[in-house]
C-alpha atoms as a PDB file:
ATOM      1  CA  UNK A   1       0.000   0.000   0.000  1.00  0.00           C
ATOM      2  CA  UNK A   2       2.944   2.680   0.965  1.00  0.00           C
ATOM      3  CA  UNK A   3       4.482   2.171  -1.996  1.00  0.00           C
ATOM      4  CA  UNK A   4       1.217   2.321  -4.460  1.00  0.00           C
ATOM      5  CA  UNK A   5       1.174   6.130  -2.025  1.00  0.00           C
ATOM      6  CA  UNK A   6       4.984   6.829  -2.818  1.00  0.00           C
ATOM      7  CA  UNK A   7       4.529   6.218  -6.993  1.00  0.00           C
ATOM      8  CA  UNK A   8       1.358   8.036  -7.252  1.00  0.00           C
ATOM      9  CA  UNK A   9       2.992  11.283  -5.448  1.00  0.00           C
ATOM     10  CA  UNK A  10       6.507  10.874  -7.317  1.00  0.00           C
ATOM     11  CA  UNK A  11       3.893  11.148  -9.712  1.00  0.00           C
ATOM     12  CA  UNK A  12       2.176  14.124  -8.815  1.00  0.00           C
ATOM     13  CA  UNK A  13       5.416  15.899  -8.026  1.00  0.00           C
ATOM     14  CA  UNK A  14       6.831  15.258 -11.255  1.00  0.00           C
ATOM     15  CA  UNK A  15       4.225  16.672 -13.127  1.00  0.00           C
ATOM     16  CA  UNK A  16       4.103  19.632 -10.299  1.00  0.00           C
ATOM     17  CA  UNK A  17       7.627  20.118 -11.473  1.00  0.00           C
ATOM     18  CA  UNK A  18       7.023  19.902 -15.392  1.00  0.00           C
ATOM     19  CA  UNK A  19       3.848  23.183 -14.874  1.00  0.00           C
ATOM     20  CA  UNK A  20       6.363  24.852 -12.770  1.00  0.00           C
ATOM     21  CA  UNK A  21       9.190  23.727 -14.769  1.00  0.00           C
ATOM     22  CA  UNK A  22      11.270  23.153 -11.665  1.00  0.00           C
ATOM     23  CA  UNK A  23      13.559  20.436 -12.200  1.00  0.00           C
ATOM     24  CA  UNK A  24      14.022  19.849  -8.640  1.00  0.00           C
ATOM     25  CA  UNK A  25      10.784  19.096  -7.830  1.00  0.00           C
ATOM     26  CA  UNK A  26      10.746  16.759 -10.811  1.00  0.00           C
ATOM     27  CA  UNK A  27      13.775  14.820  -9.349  1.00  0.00           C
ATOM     28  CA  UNK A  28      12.167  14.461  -6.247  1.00  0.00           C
ATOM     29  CA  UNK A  29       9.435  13.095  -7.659  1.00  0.00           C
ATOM     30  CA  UNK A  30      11.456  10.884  -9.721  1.00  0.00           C
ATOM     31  CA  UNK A  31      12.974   9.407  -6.696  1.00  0.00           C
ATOM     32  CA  UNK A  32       9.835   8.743  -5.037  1.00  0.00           C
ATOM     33  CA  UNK A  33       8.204   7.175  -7.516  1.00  0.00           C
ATOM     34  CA  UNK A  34      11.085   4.821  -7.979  1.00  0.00           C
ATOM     35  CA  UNK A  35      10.842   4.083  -4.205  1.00  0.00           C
ATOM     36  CA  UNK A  36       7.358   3.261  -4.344  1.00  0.00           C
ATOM     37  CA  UNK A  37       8.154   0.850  -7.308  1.00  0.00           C
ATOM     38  CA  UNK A  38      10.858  -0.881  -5.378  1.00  0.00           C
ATOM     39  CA  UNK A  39       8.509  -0.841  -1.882  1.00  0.00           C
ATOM     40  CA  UNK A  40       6.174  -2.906  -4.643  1.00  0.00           C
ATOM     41  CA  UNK A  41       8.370  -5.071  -5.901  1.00  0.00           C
ATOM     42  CA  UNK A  42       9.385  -6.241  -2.352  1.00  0.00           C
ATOM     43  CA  UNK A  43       5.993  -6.593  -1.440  1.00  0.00           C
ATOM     44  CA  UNK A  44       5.303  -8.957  -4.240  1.00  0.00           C
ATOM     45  CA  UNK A  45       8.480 -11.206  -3.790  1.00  0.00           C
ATOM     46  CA  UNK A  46       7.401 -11.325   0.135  1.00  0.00           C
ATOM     47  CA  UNK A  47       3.817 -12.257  -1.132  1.00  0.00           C
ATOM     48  CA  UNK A  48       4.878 -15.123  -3.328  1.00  0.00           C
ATOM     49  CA  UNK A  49       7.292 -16.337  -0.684  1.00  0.00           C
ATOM     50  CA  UNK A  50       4.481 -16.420   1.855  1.00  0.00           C
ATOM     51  CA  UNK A  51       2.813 -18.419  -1.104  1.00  0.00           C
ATOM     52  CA  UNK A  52       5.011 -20.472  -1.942  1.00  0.00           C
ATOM     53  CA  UNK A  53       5.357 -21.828   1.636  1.00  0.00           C
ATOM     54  CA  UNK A  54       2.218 -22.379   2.516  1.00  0.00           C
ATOM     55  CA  UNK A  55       2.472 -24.678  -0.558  1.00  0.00           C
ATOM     56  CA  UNK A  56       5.243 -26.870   1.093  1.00  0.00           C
ATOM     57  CA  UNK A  57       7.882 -25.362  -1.249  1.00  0.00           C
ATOM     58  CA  UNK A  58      11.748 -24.277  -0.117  1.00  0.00           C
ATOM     59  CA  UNK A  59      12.421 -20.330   0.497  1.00  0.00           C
ATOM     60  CA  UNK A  60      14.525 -17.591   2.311  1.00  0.00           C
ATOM     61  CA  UNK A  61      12.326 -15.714   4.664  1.00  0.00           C
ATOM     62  CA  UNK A  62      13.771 -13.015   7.446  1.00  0.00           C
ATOM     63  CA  UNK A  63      17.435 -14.926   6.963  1.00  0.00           C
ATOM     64  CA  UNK A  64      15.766 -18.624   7.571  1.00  0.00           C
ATOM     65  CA  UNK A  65      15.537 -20.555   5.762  1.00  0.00           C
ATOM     66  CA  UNK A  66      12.304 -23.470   5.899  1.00  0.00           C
ATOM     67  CA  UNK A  67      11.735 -26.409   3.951  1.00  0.00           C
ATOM     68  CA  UNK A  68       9.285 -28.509   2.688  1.00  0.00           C
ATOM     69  CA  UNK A  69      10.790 -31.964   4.350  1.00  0.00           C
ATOM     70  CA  UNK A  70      11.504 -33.532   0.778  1.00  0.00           C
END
């Protein structure tokens, strides 16, 4: 959710920046809709983990790491 937040105001800051043609404010916004993409893309690797053990399946979780008992 947070990082859904962070892209949509990078977002909004960039195109602040682009009416007020203040390239600062377009870097900024940049950045933070890069973060939210990489807050995402954690988010979705954590999912799938979570996902992939309750299916019995091998994976590194919080520097464990569990297995299915094969």
């Amino acid at each position: 959710m947070a990082g859904k937040a962070n892209e949509l105001a990078g977002k909004a800051k960039q195109a602040a920046g682009d009416a007020t043609d203040n390239n600062s404010l377009r870097a900024k916004g940049a950045a933070q809709e890069a973060k939210g993409g990489a807050q995402q893309a954690k988010g979705k690797l954590e999912r799938d983990a979570f996902r992939r053990n309750r299916k019995g399946d091998s994976f590194f979780c919080a520097n464990q790491i569990h297995h299915s008992g094969r």
